[in-house]
N, C-alpha and C. Protein backbone atom coordinates (compact mmCIF):
# COMPACT_ATOMS: atom_id res chain seq x y z
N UNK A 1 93.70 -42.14 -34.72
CA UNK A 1 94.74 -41.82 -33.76
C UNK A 1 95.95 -42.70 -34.06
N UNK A 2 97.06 -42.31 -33.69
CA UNK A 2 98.73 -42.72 -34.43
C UNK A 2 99.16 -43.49 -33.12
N UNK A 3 99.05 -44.82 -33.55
CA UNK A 3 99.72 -45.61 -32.22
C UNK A 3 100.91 -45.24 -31.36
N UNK A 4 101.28 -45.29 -30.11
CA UNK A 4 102.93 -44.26 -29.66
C UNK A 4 103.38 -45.78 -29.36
N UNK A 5 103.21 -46.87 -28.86
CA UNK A 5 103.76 -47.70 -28.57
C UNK A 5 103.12 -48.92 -28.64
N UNK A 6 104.36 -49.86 -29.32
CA UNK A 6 104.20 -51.06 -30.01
C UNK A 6 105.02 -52.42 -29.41
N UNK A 7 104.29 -53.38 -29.59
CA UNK A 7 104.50 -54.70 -29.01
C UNK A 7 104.26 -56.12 -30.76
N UNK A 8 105.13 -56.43 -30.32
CA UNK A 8 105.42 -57.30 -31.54
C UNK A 8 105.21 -58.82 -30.92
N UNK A 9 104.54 -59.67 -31.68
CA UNK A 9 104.18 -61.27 -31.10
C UNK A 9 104.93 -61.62 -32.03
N UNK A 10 105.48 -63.05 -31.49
CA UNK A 10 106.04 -64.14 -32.83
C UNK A 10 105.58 -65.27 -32.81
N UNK A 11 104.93 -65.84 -33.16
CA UNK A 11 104.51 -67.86 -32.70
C UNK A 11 105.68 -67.96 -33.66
N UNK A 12 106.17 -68.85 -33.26
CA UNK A 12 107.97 -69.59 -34.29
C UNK A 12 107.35 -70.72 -34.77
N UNK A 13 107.74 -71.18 -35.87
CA UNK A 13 107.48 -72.14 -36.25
C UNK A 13 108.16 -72.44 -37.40
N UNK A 14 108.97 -73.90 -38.19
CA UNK A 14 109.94 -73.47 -39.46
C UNK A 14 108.95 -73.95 -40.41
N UNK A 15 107.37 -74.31 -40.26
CA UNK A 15 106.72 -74.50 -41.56
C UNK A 15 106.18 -72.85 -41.78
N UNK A 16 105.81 -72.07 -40.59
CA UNK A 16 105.13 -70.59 -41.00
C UNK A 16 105.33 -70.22 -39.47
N UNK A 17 106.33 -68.82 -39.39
CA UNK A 17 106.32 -67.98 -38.40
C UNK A 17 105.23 -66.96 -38.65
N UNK A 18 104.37 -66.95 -37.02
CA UNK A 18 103.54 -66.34 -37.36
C UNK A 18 104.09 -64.58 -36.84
N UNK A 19 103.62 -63.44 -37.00
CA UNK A 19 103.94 -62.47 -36.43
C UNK A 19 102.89 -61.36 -36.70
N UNK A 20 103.17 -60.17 -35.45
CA UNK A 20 101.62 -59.34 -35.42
C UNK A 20 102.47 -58.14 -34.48
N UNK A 21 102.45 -57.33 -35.22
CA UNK A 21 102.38 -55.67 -34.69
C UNK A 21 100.99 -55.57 -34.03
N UNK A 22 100.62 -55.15 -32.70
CA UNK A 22 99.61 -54.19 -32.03
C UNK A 22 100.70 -52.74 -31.55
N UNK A 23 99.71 -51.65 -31.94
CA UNK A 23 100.25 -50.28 -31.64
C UNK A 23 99.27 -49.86 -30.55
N UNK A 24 99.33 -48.90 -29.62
CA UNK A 24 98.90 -48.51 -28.17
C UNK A 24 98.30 -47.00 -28.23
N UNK A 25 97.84 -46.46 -28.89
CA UNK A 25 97.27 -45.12 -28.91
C UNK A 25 97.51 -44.71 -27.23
N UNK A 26 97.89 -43.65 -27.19
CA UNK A 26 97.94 -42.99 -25.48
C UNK A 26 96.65 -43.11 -25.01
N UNK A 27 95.05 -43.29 -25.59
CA UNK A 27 94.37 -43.98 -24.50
C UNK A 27 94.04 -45.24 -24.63
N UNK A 28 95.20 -46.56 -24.77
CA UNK A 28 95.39 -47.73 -24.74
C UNK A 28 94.22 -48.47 -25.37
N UNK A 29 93.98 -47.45 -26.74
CA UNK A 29 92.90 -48.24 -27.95
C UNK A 29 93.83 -49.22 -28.50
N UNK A 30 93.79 -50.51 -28.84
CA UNK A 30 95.08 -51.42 -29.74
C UNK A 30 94.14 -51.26 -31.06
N UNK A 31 95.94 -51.46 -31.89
CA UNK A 31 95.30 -51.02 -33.61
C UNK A 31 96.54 -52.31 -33.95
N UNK A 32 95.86 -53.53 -34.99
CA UNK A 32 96.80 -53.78 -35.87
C UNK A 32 97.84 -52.95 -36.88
N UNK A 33 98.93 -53.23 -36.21
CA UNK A 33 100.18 -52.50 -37.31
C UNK A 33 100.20 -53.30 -39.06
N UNK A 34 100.63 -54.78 -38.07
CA UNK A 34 101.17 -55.25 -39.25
C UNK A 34 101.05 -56.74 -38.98
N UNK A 35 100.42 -57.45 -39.35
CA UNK A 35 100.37 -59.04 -38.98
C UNK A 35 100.47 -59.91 -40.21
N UNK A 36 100.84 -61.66 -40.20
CA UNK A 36 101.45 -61.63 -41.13
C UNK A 36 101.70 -63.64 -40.94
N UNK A 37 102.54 -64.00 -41.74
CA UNK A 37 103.01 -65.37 -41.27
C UNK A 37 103.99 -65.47 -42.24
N UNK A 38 105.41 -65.72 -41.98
CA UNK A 38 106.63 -66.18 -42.74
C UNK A 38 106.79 -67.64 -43.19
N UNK A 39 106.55 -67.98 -44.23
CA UNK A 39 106.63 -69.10 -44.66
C UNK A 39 106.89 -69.97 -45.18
N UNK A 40 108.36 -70.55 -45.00
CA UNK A 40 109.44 -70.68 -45.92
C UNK A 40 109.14 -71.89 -46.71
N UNK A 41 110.06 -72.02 -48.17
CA UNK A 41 109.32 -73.33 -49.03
C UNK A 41 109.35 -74.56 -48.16
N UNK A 42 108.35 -75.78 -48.11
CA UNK A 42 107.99 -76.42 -47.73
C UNK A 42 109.23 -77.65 -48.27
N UNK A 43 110.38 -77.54 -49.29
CA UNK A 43 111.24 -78.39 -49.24
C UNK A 43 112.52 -77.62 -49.25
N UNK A 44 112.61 -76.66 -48.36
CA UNK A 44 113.57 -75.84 -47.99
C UNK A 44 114.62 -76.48 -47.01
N UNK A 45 115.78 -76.16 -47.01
CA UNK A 45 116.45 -76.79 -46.14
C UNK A 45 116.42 -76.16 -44.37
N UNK A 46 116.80 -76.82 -43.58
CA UNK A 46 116.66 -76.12 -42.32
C UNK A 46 116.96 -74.67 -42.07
N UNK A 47 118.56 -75.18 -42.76
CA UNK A 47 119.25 -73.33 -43.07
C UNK A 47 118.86 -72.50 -43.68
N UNK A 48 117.94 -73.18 -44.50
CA UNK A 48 117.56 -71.42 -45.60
C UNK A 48 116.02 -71.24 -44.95
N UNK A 49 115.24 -72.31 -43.96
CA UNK A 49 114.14 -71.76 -43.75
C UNK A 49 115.13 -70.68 -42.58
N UNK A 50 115.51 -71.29 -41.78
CA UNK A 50 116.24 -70.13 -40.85
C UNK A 50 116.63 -69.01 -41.55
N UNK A 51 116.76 -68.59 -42.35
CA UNK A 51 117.45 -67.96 -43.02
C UNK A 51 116.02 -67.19 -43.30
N UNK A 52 115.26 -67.67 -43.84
CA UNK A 52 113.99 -66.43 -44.24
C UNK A 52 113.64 -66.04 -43.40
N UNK A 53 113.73 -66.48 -41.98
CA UNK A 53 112.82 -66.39 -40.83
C UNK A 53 113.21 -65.00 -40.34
N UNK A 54 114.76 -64.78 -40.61
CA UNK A 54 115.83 -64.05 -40.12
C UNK A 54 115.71 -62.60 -40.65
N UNK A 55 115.57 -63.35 -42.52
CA UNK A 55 115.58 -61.82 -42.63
C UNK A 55 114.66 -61.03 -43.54
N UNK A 56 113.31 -62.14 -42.67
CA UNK A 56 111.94 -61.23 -42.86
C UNK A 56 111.68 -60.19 -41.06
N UNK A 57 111.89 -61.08 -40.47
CA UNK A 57 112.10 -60.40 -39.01
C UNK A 57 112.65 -59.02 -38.95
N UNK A 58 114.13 -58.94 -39.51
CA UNK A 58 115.42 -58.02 -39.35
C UNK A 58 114.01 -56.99 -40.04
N UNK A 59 113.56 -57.14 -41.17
CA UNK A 59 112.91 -56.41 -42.07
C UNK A 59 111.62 -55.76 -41.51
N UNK A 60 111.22 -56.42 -40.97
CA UNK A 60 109.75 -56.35 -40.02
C UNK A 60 110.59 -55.17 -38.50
N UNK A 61 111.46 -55.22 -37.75
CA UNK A 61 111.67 -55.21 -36.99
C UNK A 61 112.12 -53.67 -37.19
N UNK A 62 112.75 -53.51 -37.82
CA UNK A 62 113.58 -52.44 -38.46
C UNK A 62 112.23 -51.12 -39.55
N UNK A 63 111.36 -52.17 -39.67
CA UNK A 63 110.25 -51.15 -40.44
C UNK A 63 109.26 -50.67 -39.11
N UNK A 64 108.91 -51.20 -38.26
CA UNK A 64 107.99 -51.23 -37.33
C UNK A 64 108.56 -50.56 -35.80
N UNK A 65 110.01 -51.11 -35.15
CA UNK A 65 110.58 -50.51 -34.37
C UNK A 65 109.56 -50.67 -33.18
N UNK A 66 109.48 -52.09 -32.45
CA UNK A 66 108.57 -52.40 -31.26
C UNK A 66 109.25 -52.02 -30.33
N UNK A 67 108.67 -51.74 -29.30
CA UNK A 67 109.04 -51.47 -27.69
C UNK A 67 109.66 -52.64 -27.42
N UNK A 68 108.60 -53.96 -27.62
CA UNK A 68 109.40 -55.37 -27.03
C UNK A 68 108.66 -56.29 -27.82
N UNK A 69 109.30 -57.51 -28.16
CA UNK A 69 109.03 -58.69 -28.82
C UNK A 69 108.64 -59.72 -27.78
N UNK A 70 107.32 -60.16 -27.65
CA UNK A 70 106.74 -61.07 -27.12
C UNK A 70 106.81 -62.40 -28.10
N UNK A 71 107.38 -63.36 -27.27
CA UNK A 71 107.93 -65.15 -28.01
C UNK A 71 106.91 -65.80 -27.18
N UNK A 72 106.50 -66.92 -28.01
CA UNK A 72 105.80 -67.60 -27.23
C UNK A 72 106.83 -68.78 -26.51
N UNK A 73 106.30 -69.28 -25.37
CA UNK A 73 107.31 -69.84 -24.46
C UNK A 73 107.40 -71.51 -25.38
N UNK A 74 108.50 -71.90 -25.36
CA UNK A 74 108.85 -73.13 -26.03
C UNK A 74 108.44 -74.27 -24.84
N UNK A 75 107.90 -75.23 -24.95
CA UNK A 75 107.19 -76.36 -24.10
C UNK A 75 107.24 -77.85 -24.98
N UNK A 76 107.73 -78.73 -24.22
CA UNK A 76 107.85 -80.08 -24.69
C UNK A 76 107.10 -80.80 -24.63
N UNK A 77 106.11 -81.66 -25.03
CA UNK A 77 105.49 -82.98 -24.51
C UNK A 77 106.34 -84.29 -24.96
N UNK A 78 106.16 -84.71 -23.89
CA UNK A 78 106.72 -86.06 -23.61
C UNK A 78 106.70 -87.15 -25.11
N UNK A 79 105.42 -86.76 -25.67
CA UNK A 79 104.88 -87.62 -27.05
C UNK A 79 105.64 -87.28 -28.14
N UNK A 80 105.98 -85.96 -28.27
CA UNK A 80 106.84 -85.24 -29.47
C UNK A 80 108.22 -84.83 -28.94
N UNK A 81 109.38 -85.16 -28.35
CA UNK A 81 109.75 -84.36 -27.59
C UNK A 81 110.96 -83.90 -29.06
N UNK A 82 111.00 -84.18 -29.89
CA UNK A 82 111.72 -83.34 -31.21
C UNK A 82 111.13 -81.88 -31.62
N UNK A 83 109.91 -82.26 -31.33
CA UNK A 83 109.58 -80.67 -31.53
C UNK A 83 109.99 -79.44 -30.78
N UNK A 84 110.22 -80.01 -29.19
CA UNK A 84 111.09 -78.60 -29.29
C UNK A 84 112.12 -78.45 -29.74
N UNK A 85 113.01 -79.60 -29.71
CA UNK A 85 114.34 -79.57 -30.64
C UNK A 85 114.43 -78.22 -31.79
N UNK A 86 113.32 -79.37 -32.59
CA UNK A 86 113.19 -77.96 -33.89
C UNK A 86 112.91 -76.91 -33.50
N UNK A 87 112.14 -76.52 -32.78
CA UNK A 87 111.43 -75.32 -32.72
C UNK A 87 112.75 -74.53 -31.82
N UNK A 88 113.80 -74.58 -31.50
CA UNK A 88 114.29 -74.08 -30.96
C UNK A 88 115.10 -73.76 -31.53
N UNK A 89 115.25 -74.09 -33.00
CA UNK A 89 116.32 -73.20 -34.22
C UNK A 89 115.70 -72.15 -34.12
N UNK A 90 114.04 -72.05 -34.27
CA UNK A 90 113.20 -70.78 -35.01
C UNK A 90 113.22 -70.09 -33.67
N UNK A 91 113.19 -70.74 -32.51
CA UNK A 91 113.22 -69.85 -31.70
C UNK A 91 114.77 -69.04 -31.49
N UNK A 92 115.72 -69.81 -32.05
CA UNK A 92 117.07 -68.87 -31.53
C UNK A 92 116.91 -67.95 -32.42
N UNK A 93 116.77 -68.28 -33.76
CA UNK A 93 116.93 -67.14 -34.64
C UNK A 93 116.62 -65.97 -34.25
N UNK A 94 114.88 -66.04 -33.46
CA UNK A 94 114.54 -64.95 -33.60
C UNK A 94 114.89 -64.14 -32.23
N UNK A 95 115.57 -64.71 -31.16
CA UNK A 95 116.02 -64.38 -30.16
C UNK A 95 117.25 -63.35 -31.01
N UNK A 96 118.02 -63.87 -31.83
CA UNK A 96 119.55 -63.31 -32.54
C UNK A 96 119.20 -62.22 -33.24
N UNK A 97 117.98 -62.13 -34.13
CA UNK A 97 117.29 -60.91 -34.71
C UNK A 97 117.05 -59.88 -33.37
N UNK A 98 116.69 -60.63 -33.12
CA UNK A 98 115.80 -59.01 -31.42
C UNK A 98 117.20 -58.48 -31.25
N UNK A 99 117.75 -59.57 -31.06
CA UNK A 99 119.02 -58.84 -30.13
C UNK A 99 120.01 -58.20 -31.14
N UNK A 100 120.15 -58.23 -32.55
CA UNK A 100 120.75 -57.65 -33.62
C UNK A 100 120.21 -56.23 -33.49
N UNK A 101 118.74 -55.87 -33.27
CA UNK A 101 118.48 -54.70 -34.18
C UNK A 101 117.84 -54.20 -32.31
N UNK A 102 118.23 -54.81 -31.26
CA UNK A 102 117.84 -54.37 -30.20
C UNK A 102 116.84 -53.78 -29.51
N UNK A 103 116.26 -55.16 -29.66
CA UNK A 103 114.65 -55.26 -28.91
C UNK A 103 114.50 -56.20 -27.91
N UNK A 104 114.03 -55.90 -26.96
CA UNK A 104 113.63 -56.82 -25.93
C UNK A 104 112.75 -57.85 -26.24
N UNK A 105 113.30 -58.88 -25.30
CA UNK A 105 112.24 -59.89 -25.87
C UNK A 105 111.58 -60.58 -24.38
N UNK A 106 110.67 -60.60 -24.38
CA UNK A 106 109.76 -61.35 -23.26
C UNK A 106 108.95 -62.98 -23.94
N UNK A 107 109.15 -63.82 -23.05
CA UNK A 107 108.57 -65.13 -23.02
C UNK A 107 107.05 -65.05 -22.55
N UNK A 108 106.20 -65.95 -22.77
CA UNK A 108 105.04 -65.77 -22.20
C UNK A 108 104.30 -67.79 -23.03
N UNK A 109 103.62 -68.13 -21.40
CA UNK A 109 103.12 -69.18 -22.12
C UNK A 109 101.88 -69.26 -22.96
N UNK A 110 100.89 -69.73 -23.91
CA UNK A 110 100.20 -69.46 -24.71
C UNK A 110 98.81 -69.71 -23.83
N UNK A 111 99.20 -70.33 -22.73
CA UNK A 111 98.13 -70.26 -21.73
C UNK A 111 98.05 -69.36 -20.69
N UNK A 112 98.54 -68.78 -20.76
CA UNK A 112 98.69 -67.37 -19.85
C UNK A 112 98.14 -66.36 -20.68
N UNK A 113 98.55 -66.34 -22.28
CA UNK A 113 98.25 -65.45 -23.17
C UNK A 113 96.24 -65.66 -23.11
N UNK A 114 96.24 -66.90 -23.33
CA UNK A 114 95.00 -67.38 -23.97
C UNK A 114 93.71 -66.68 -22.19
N UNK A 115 94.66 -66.57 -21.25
CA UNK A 115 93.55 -66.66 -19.68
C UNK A 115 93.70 -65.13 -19.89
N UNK A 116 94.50 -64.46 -20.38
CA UNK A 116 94.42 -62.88 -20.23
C UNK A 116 93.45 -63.03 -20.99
N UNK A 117 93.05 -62.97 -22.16
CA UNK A 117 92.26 -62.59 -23.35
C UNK A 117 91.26 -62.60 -23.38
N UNK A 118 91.15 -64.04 -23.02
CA UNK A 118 89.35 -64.73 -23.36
C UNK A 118 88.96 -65.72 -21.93
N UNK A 119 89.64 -65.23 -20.78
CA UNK A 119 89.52 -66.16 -19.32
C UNK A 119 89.36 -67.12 -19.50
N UNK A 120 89.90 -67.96 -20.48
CA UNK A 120 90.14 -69.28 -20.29
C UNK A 120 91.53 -70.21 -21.20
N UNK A 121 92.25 -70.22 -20.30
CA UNK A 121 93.39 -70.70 -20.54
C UNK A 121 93.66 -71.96 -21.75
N UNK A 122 92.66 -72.81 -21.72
CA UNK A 122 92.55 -73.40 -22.69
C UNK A 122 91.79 -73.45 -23.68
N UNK A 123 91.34 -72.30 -24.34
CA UNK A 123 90.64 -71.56 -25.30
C UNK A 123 91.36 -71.91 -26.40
N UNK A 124 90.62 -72.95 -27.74
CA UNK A 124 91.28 -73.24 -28.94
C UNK A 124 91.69 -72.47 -29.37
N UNK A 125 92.73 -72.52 -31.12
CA UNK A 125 93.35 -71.72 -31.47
C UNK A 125 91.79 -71.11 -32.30
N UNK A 126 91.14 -71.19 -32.47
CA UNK A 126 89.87 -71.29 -33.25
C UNK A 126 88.93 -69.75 -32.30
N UNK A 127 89.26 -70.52 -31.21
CA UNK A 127 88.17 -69.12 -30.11
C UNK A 127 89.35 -67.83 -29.69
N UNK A 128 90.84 -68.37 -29.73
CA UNK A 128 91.71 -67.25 -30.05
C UNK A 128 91.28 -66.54 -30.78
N UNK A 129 91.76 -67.16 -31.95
CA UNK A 129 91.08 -66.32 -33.28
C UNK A 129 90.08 -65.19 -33.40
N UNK A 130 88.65 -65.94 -32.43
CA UNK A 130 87.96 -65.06 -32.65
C UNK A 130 88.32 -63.83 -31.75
N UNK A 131 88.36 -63.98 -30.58
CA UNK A 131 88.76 -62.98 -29.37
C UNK A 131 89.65 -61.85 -29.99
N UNK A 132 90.67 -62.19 -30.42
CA UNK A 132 91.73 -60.96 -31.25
C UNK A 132 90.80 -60.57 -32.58
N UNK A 133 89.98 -61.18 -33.63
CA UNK A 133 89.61 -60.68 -34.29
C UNK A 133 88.33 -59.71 -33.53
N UNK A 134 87.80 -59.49 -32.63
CA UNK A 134 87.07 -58.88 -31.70
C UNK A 134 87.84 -57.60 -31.80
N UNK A 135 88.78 -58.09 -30.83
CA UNK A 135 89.27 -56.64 -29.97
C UNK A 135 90.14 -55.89 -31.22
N UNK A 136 90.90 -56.50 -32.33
CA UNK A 136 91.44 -55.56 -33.92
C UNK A 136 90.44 -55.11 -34.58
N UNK A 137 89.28 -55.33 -34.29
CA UNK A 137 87.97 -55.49 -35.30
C UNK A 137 88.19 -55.33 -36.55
N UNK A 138 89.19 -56.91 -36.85
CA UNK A 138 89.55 -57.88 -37.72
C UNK A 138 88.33 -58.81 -38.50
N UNK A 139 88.17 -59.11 -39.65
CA UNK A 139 87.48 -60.23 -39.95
C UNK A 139 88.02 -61.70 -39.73
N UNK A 140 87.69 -62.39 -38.37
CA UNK A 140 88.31 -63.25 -38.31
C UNK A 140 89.00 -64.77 -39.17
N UNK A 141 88.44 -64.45 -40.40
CA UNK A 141 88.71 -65.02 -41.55
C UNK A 141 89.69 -64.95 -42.46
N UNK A 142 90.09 -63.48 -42.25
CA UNK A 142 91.45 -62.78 -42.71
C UNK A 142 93.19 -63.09 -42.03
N UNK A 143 92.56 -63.87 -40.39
CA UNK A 143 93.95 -64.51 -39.62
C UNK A 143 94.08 -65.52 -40.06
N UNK A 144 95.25 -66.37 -40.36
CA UNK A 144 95.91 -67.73 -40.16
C UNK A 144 95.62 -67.89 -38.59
N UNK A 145 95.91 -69.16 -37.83
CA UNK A 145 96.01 -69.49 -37.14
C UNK A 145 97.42 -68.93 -36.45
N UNK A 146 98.55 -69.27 -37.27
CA UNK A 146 99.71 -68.47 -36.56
C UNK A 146 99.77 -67.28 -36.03
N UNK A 147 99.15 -66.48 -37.64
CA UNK A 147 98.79 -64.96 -37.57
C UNK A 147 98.38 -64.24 -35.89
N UNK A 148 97.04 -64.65 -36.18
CA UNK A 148 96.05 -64.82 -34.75
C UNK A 148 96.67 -65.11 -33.17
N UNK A 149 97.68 -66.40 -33.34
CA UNK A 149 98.45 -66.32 -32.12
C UNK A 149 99.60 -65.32 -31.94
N UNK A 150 99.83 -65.00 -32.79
CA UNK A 150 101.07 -63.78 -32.62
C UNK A 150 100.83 -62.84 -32.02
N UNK A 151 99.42 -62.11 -32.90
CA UNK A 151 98.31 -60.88 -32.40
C UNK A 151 98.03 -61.45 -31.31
N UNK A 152 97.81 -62.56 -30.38
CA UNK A 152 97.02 -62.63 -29.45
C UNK A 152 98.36 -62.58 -28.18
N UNK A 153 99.66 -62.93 -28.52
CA UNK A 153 100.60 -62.86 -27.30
C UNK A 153 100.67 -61.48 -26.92
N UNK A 154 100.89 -60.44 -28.09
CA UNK A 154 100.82 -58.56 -28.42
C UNK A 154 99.90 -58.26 -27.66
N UNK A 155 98.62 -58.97 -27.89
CA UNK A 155 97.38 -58.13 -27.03
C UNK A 155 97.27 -58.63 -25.98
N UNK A 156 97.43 -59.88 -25.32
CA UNK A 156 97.55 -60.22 -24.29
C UNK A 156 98.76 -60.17 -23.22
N UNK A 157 100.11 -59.83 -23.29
CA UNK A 157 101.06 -59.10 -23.06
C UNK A 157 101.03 -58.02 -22.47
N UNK A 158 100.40 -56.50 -23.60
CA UNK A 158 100.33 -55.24 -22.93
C UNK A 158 99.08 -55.44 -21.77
N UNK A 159 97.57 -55.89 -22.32
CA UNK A 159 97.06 -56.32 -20.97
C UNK A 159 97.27 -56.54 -20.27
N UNK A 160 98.52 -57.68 -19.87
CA UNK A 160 98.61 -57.93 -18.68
C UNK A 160 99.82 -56.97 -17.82
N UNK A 161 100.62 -56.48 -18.94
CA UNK A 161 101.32 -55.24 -18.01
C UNK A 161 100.61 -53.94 -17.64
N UNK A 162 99.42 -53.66 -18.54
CA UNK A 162 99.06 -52.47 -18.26
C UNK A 162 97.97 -52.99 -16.98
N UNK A 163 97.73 -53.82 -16.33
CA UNK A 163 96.35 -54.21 -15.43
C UNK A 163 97.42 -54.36 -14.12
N UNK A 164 98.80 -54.84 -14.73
CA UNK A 164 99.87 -54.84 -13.04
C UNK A 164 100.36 -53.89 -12.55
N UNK A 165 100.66 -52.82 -13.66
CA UNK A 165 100.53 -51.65 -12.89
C UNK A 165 99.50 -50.86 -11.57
């Protein structure tokens, strides 16, 4: 059956953006589209990882054509607090892509994602993993870790809109 509607995940990140097409068959079977992780050279400059991030997205976005782009929500700890710094290049970018090729984009925290999925909010990236390789009937060996969280905001996302209805 030919998926009718699609939801796109991104985990951001400037060592490897992760990203994951789920498609929606009209009786809300999910099918991996397209999942994946962008991964720019490891002595790349800030700008040119931004720069791949940009226009592997545009490319992805434009081949696939999602309903809406699910981001995972950006969060600070007190211990790192540069990381959101950074992470908030990869996150604008890909905010500037959605909104280039005009896709919605929804926030969602990875613990909200993680309590839809597998009822428990603090479920490693490890028991993520497995849960989405479950419900894609994926070999869970075949996800990255990024991969896996991308697919898991996609599938946990339409769940939770299609259960509030």
């Amino acid at each position: 059956m030919t998926p009718t509607r699609r939801v796109m995940g991104i985990d951001p990140g400037l060592k490897a953006t992760g990203y994951g097409v789920v498609g929606y068959a009209p009786d809300g079977r999910p099918q991996a589209v397209e999942a994946g992780s962008i991964e720019p050279k490891a002595g790349a400059s800030l700008a040119e990882r931004l720069l791949k991030i940009h226009g592997h997205l545009a490319d992805i976005l434009e081949r696939q054509k999602p309903d809406v782009v699910v981001l995972e929500k950006l969060y600070a700890h007190q211990a790192h607090p540069m990381t959101a710094v950074v992470m908030g290049h990869a996150r604008g970018v890909i905010c500037l892509v959605c909104a280039q090729k005009a896709v919605a984009v929804v926030e969602e925290s990875p613990k909200r994602i993680r309590k839809a999925l597998s009822g428990n909010g603090n479920a490693s990236k490890e028991q993520t993993r497995r849960v989405v390789a479950s419900f894609l009937k994926i070999d869970p060996a075949k996800l990255t870790l990024d991969t896996s969280d991308a697919l898991a905001l996609a599938l946990g996302y339409a769940g939770m809109i299609r259960f509030s209805r």
